[in-house]
Protein backbone atom coordinates (compact mmCIF):
# COMPACT_ATOMS: atom_id res chain seq x y z
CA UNK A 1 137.92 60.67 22.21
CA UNK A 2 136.18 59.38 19.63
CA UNK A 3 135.23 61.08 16.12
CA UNK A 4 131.91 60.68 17.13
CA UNK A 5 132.04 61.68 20.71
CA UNK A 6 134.63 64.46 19.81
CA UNK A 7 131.16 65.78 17.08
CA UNK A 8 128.87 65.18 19.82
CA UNK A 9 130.49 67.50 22.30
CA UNK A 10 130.98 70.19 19.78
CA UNK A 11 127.60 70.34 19.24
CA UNK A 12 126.45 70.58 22.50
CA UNK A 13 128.67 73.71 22.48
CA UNK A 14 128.33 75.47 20.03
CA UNK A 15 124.48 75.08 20.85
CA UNK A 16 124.76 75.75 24.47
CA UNK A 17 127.21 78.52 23.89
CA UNK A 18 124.08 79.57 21.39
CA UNK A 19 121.50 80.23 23.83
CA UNK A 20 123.50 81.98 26.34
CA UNK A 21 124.87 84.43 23.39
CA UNK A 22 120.83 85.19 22.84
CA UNK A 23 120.73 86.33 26.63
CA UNK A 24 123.80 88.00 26.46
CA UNK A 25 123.04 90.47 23.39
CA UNK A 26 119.24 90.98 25.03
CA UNK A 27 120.93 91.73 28.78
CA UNK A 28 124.03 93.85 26.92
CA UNK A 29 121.79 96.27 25.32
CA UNK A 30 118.35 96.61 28.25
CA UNK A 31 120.54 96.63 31.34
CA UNK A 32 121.89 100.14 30.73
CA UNK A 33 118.65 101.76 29.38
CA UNK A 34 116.76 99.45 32.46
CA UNK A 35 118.43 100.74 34.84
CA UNK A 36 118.54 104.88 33.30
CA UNK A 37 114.22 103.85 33.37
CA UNK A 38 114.97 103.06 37.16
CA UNK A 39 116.34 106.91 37.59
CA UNK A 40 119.96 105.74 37.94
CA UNK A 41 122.62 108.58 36.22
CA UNK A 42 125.84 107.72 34.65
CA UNK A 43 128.04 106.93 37.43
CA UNK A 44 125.74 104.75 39.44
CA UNK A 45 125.17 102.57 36.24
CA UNK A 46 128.68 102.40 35.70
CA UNK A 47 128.98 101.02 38.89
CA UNK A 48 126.27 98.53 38.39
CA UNK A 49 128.11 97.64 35.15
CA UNK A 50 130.94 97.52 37.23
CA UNK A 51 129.57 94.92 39.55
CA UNK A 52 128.69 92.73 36.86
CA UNK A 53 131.96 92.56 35.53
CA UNK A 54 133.54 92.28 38.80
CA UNK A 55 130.86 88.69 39.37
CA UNK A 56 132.16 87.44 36.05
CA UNK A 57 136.26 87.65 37.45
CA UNK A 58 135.37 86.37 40.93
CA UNK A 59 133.86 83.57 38.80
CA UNK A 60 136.71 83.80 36.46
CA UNK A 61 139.12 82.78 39.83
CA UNK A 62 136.95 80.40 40.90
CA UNK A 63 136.97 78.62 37.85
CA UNK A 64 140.40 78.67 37.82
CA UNK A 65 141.29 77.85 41.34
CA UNK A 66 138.70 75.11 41.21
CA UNK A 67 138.92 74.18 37.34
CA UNK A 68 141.26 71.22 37.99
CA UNK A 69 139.42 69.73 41.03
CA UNK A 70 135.94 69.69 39.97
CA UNK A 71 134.03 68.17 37.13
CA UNK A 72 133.85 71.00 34.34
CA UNK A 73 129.71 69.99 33.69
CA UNK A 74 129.34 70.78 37.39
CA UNK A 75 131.22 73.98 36.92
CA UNK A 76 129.32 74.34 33.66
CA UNK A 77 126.01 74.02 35.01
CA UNK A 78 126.95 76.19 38.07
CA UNK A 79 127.64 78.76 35.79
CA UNK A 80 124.83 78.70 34.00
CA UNK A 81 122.56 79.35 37.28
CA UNK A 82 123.66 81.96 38.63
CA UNK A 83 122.87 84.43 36.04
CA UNK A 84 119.12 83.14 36.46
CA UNK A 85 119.73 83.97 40.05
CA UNK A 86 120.57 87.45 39.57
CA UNK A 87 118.16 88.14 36.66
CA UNK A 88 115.22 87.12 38.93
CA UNK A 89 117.24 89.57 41.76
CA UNK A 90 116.98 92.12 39.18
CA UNK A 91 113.15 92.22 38.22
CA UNK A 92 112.34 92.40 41.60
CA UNK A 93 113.57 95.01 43.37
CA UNK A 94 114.52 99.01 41.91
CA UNK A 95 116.96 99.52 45.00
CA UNK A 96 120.28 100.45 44.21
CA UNK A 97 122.16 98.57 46.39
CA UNK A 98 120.15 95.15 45.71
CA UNK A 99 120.78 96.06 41.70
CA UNK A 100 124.38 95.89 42.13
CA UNK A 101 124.12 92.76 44.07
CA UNK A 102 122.28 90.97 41.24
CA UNK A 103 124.38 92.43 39.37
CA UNK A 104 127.31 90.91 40.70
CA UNK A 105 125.53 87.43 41.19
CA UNK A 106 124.64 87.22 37.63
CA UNK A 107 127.88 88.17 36.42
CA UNK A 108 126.06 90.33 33.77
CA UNK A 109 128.05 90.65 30.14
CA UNK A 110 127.50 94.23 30.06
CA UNK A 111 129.75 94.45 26.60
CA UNK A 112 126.97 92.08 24.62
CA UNK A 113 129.94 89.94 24.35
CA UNK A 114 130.74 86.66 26.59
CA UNK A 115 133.03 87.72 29.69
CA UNK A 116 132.91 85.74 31.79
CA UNK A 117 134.03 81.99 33.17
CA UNK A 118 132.23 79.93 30.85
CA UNK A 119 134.84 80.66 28.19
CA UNK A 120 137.42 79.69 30.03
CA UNK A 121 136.32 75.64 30.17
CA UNK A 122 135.02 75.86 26.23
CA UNK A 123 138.14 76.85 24.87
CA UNK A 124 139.73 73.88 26.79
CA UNK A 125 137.41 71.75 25.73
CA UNK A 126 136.99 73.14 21.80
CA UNK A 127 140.58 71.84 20.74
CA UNK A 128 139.93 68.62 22.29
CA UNK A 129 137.55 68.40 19.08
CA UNK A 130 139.45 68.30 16.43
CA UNK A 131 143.25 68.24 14.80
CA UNK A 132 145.61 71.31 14.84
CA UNK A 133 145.05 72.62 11.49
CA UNK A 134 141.04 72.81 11.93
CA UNK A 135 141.16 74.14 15.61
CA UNK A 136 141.38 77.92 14.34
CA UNK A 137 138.15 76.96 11.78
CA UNK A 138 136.47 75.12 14.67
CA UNK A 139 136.34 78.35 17.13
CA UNK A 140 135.45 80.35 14.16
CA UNK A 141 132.56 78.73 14.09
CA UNK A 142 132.01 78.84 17.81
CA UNK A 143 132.44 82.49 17.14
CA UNK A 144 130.02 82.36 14.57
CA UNK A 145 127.78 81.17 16.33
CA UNK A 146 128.03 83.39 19.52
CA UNK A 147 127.61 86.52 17.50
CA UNK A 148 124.97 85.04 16.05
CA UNK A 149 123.16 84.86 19.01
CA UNK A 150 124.73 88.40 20.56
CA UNK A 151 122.48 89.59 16.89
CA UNK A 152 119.43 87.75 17.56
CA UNK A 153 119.56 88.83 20.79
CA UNK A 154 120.51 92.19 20.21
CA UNK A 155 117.29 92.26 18.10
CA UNK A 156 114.64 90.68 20.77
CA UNK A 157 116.16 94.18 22.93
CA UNK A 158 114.01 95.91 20.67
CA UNK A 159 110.92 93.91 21.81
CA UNK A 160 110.09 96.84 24.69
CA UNK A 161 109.14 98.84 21.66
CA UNK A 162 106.80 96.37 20.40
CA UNK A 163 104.89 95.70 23.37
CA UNK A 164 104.15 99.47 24.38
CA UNK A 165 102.85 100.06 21.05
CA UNK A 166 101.04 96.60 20.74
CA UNK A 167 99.94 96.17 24.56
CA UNK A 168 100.06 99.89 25.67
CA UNK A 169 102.35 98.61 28.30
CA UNK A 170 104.76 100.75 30.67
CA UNK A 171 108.52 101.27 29.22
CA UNK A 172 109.36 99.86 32.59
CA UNK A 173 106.82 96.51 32.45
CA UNK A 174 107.65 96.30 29.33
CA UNK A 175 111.40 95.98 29.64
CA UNK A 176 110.72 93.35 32.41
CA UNK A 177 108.89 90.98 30.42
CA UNK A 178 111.46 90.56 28.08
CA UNK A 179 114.51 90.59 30.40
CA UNK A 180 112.86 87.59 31.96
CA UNK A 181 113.95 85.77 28.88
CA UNK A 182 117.34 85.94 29.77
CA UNK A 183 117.17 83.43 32.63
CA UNK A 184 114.74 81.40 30.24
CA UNK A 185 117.59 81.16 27.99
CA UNK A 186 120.04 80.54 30.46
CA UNK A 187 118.34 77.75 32.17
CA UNK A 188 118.30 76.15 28.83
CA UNK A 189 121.85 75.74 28.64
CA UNK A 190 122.47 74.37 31.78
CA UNK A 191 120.29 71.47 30.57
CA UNK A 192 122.39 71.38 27.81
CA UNK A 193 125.47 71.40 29.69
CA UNK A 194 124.33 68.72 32.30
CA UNK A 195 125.54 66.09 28.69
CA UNK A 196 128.90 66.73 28.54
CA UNK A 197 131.01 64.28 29.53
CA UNK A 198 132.04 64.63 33.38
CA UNK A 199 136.04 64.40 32.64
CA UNK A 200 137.54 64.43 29.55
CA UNK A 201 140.43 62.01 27.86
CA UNK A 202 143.98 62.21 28.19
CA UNK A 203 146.71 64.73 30.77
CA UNK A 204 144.76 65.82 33.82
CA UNK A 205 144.45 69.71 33.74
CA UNK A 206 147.66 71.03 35.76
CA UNK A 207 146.79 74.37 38.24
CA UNK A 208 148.63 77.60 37.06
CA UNK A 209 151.88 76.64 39.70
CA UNK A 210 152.57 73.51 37.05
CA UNK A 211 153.21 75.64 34.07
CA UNK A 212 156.12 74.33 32.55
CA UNK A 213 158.97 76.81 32.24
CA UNK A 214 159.04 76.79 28.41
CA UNK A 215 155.01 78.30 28.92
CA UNK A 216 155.66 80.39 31.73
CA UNK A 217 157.11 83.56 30.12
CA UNK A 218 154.58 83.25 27.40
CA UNK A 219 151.86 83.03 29.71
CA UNK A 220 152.83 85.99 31.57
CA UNK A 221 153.79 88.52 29.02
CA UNK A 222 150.01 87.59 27.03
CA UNK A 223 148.01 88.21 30.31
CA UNK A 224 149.74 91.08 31.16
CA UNK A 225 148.71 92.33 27.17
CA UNK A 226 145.30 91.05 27.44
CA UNK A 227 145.10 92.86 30.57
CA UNK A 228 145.35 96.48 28.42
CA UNK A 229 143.28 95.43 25.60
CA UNK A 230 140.55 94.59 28.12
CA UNK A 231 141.18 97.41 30.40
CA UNK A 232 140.71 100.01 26.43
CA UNK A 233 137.75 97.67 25.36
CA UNK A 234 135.77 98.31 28.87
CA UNK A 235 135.45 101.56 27.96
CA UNK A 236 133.88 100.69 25.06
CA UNK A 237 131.10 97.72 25.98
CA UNK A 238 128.01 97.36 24.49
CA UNK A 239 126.11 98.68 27.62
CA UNK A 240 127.97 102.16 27.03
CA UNK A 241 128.12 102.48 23.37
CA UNK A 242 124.15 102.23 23.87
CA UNK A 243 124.04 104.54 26.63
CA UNK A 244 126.42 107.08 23.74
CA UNK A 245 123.80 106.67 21.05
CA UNK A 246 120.70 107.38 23.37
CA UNK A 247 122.61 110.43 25.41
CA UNK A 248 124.49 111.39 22.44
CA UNK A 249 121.86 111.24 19.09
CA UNK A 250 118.46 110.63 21.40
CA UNK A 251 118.06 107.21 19.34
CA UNK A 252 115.44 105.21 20.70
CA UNK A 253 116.13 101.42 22.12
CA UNK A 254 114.76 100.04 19.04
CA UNK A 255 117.13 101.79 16.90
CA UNK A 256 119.78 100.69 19.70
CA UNK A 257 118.40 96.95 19.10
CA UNK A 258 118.90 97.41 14.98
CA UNK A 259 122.04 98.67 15.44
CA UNK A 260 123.53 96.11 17.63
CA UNK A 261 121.83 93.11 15.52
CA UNK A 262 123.78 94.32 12.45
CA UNK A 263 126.83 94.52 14.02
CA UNK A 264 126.56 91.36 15.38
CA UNK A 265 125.64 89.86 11.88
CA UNK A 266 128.90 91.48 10.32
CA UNK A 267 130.92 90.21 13.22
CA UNK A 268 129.91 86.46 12.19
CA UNK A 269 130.61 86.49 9.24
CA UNK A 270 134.04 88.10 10.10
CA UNK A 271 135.09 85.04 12.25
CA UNK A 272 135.12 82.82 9.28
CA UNK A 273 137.26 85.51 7.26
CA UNK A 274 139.88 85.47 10.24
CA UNK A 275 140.29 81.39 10.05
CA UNK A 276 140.88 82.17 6.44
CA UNK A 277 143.21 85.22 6.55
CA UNK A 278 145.04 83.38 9.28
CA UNK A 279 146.38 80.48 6.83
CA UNK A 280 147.63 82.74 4.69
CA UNK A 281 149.89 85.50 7.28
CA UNK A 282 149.45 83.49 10.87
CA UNK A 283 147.42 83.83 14.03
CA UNK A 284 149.12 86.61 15.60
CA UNK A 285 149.34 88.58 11.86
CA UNK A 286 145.97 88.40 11.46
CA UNK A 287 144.92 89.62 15.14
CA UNK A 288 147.30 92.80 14.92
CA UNK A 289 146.52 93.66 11.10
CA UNK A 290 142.50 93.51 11.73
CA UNK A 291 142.61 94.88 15.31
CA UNK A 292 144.15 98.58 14.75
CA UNK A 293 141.78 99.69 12.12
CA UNK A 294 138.59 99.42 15.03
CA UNK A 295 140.52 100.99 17.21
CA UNK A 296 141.29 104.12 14.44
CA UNK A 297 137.56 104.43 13.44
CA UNK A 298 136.48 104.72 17.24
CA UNK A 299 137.92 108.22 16.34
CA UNK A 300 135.90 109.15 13.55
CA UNK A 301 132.41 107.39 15.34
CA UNK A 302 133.70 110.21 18.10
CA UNK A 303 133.65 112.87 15.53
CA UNK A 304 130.17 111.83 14.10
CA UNK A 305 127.59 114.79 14.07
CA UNK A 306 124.61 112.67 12.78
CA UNK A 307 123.35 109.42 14.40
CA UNK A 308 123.31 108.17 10.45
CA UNK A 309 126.71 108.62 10.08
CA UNK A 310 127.53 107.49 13.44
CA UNK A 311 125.78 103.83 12.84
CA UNK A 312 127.65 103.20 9.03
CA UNK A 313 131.13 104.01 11.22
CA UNK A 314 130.13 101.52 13.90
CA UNK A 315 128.46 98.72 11.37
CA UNK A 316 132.09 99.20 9.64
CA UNK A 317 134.40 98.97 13.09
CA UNK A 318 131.52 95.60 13.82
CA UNK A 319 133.08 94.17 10.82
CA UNK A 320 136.26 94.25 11.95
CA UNK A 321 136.47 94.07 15.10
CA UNK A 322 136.18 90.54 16.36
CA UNK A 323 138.61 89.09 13.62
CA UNK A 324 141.06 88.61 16.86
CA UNK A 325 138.83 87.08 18.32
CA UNK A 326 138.96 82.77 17.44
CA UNK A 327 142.37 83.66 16.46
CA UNK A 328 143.07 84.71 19.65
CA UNK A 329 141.88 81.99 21.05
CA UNK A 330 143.10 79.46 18.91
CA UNK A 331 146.78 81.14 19.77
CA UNK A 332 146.84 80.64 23.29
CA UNK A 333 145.53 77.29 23.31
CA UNK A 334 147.99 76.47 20.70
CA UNK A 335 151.74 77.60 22.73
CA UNK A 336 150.77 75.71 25.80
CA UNK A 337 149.99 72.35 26.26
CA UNK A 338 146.85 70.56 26.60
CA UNK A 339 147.36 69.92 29.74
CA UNK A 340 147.74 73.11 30.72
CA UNK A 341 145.04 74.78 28.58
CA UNK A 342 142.96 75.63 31.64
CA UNK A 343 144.84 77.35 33.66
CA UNK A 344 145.94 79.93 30.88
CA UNK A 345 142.49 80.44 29.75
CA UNK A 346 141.63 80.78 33.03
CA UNK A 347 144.60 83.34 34.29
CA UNK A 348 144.04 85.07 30.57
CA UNK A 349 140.50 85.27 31.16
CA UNK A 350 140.83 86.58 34.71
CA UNK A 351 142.96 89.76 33.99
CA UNK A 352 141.08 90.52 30.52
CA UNK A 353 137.20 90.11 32.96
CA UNK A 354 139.83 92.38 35.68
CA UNK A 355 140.11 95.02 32.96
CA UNK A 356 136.73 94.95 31.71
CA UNK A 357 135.57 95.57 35.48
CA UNK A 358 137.61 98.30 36.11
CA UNK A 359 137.00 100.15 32.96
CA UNK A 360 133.20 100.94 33.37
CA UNK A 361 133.46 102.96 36.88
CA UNK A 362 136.01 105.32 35.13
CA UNK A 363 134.19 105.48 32.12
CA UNK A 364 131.06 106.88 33.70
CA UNK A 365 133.11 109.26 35.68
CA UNK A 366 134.58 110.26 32.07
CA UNK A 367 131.22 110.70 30.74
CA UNK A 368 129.96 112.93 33.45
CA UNK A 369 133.05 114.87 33.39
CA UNK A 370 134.08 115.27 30.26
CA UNK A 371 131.25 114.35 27.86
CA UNK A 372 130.37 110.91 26.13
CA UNK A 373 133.13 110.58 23.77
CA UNK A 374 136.17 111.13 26.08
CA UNK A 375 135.99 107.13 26.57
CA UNK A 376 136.29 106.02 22.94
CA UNK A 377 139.28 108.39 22.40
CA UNK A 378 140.76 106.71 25.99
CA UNK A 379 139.70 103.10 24.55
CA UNK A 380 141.09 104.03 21.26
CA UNK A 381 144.80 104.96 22.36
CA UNK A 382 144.87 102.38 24.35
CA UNK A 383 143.86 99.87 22.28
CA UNK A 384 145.97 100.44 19.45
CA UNK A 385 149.49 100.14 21.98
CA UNK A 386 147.73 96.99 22.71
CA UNK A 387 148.28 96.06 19.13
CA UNK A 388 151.66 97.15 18.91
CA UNK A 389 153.23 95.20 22.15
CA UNK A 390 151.39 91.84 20.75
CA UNK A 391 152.95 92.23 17.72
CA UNK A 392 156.27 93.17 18.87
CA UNK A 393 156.65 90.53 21.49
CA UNK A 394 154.66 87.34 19.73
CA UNK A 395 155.04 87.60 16.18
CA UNK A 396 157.99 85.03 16.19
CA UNK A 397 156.08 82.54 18.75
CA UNK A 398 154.24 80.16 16.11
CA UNK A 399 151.81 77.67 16.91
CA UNK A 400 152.32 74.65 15.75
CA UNK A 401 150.54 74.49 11.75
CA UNK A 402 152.33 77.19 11.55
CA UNK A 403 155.91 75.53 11.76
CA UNK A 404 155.26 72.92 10.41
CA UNK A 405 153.95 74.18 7.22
C-alpha cells in the first residue's frame, strides 16, 4: 500500500470510527434511563442490556467466521446497518419483548464504549497503516478520537433536558427525538465505509484453525484473560454506572450527560499519554501499571456519600482508565502475524463482547438484591486479578520495537 493510500484509509477511519463513537456515547447513556421512562425495573433492563451485548458477540462470530471470506467494506457496511435497524425497532414500539429484540439487532454498546464487531476489522486494518514503531501512536489516535466522540456524544444525551424546558416536550418524546440521531449517525458511516478498499495488500487473512503454533498458546492464554477483564468491566458499563448515579444520588440525565462528556474528554487525552508511557516501560507495563489504580478507586466511588464527591472519583478513574486500551491493541496485533491479525481480534473480541454480555443480567440481579454498589466491588476484585495474570504471564512476550530497541 501506498503512503498515500495507506493516509487515505486512516482517515476514513478514524472519521468513520468518529461518527459511530457520537452514537455510541448518546445510546450508552439514554438507553438505560429510556427504557426506566418505559416502566422497566432493574432486572428487565439488565436483560435488555444483556441482549445488546449478546447482538454485538453473535456479530463478533460472524465476523470472525466470515472475516476471511467476505470483503471487509461489505462486512463494514453491514455492520453499520444494523444498528439503524434496531434503533428504528426501538422508537417504535414500548413492548418488552420487541425492546430486547432491537436490542439484540442493533447490537447496542451499552458501556458508551465500542463492543462490538467493527473493532475487530479496524484493528486489522490500522497496522496496515503505518511502520511498527508508530502503530501504538496510530491507535492512540484512533482512541482519541473514539472517546472523543463517546464525549460529544455523551453530551448531546443531555439534549432531553433541553427540549422539555425549551419545547415543553414529554421526557419520553423528548428522549426519542434525540435517540433518532443515533441511526443518523450510523448511516453516515456506512457511507463512509462503502470507500475502503474491497481487499487489502499482501497475506490473505488465515481463519482461527491456521494459527501458527508459535501464536497459538499466546492467543489462547490472552482470550482466556480478556475474557475476565470483560466479564469485571460488564459490571461496570456506562448504561449502569448511569443507572448508579440516578438510583443512587437522584442526579438528573443532564448531570449524567456532563459527567460522562468529561470523562470521555480525560480518557482522550489519556490515549496519547499511554503511546508515550509505553516507549519508555513497554506495552504490557504500561497496561498493568495504569489498569489497577481504576480498578482500586471503584472502591472509594462505592464509598461516596455525596454525588460531588462521587463525580471527582469517577472523572479521576476516566483518566485512567482507558490507558490499556491502544496499548492493548497495539499488543495483540503486534505477537501475531499480519496474516493472522483477524482471527485474534476476532476470537479476542468474541470472549471480551461474551463477558460483557453476561455481566449485565447478574449485575441487575446484584442491584436488586444487594444494593447498587455490590457490582463495582464484584467488578473491582475482579478486575484487578485481571491485572495480575496479564502481567504474570505476558510481561516477557515483547512485540517487536520492543526487541529490537
Amino acid at each position: 500500500m501506498s503512503p498515500h493510500d495507506a493516509a487515505r484509509l486512516r482517515r476514513i477511519l478514524y472519521t468513520a470510527a468518529f461518527l459511530r463513537a457520537l452514537a455510541i456515547g448518546l445510546m450508552a447513556v439514554l438507553i438505560g434511563l429510556y427504557c426506566s421512562r418505559l416502566g422497566l425495573d432493574a432486572a428487565r433492563i439488565g436483560i435488555v442490556l444483556s441482549a445488546a451485548l449478546w447482538g454485538a458477540a453473535l456479530a463478533a462470530l460472524l465476523t470472525l467466521v466470515m472475516g476471511p471470506r467476505l470483503p471487509q467494506r461489505a462486512l463494514l457496511f453491514a455492520l453499520t446497518a444494523l444498528p439503524v435497524l434496531g434503533a428504528t425497532i426501538l422508537l417504535s414500539t414500548d413492548s418488552y419483548p420487541v425492546i430486547v429484540a432491537a436490542a439484540f439487532i442493533g447490537m447496542f454498546n451499552v458501556h458508551g464504549r465500542d463492543r462490538g464487531a467493527i473493532p475487530i476489522l479496524e484493528q486489522t486494518l490500522l497496522p496496515a497503516t503505518t511502520g511498527e514503531r508508530e502503530r501504538t501512536r496510530v491507535f492512540a489516535w484512533y482512541n482519541v478520537l473514539l472517546d472523543a466522540g463517546y464525549a460529544v456524544g455523551g453530551l448531546m444525551a443531555g439534549l432531553p433536558t433541553l427540549l422539555e424546558a425549551a419545547f415543553g416536550l414529554a421526557t419520553l418524546d423528548a428522549m426519542k427525538i434525540v435517540l433518532a440521531l443515533f441511526g443518523a449517525l450510523y448511516a453516515g458511516a456506512a457511507a463512509l465505509y462503502s470507500q475502503v478498499p474491497p481487499s487489502m495488500p499482501g497475506a490473505a487473512p488465515v481463519s482461527l484453525a491456521r494459527l501458527s503454533p508459535q501464536s497459538r498458546p499466546i492467543v489462547a492464554k490472552i482470550s482466556f484473560l480478556f475474557f475476565i477483564d470483560a466479564f469485571g468491566g460488564g459490571f461496570i458499563g456506562s448504561a449502569l454506572f448511569a443507572y448508579f448515579f440516578a438510583e443512587q444520588f437522584h442526579a438528573s440525565a443532564g448531570q449524567i450527560a456532563l459527567l460522562f462528556g468529561a470523562g470521555r474528554v480525560l480518557s482522550a487525552f489519556s490515549h496519547l499519554a499511554a503511546a508515550a508511557l509505553a516507549k519508555r516501560i513497554g506495552l504490557v507495563n504500561t497496561m498493568v501499571y495504569t489498569h489497577i489504580p481504576t480498578s482500586l478507586l471503584l472502591f472509594t466511588i462505592v464509598a461516596s456519600t455525596d454525588f460531588a464527591t462521587a463525580c471527582i472519583l469517577f472523572l479521576v478513574r476516566e483518566a485512567l482508565n482507558e490507558m490499556d486500551v491502544p496499548t492493548r491493541q497495539s499488543y495483540t496485533m503486534a505477537v501475531v502475524r499480519p496474516e493472522e491479525r483477524l482471527a485474534v481480534a476476532g476470537i479476542t473480541s468474541l470472549v471480551r463482547s461474551g463477558g460483557w454480555a453476561l455481566a449485565p443480567v447478574f449485575a441487575g440481579m446484584m442491584m436488586q438484591a444487594g444494593g447498587l454498589r455490590l457490582p463495582l466491588v464484584f467488578a473491582g476484585v475482579t478486575k484487578i486479578r485481571y491485572d495480575l495474570l496479564l502481567w504474570r504471564e505476558f510481561r516477557r512476550v515483547k512485540p517487536p520495537e520492543e526487541l529490537s530497541g
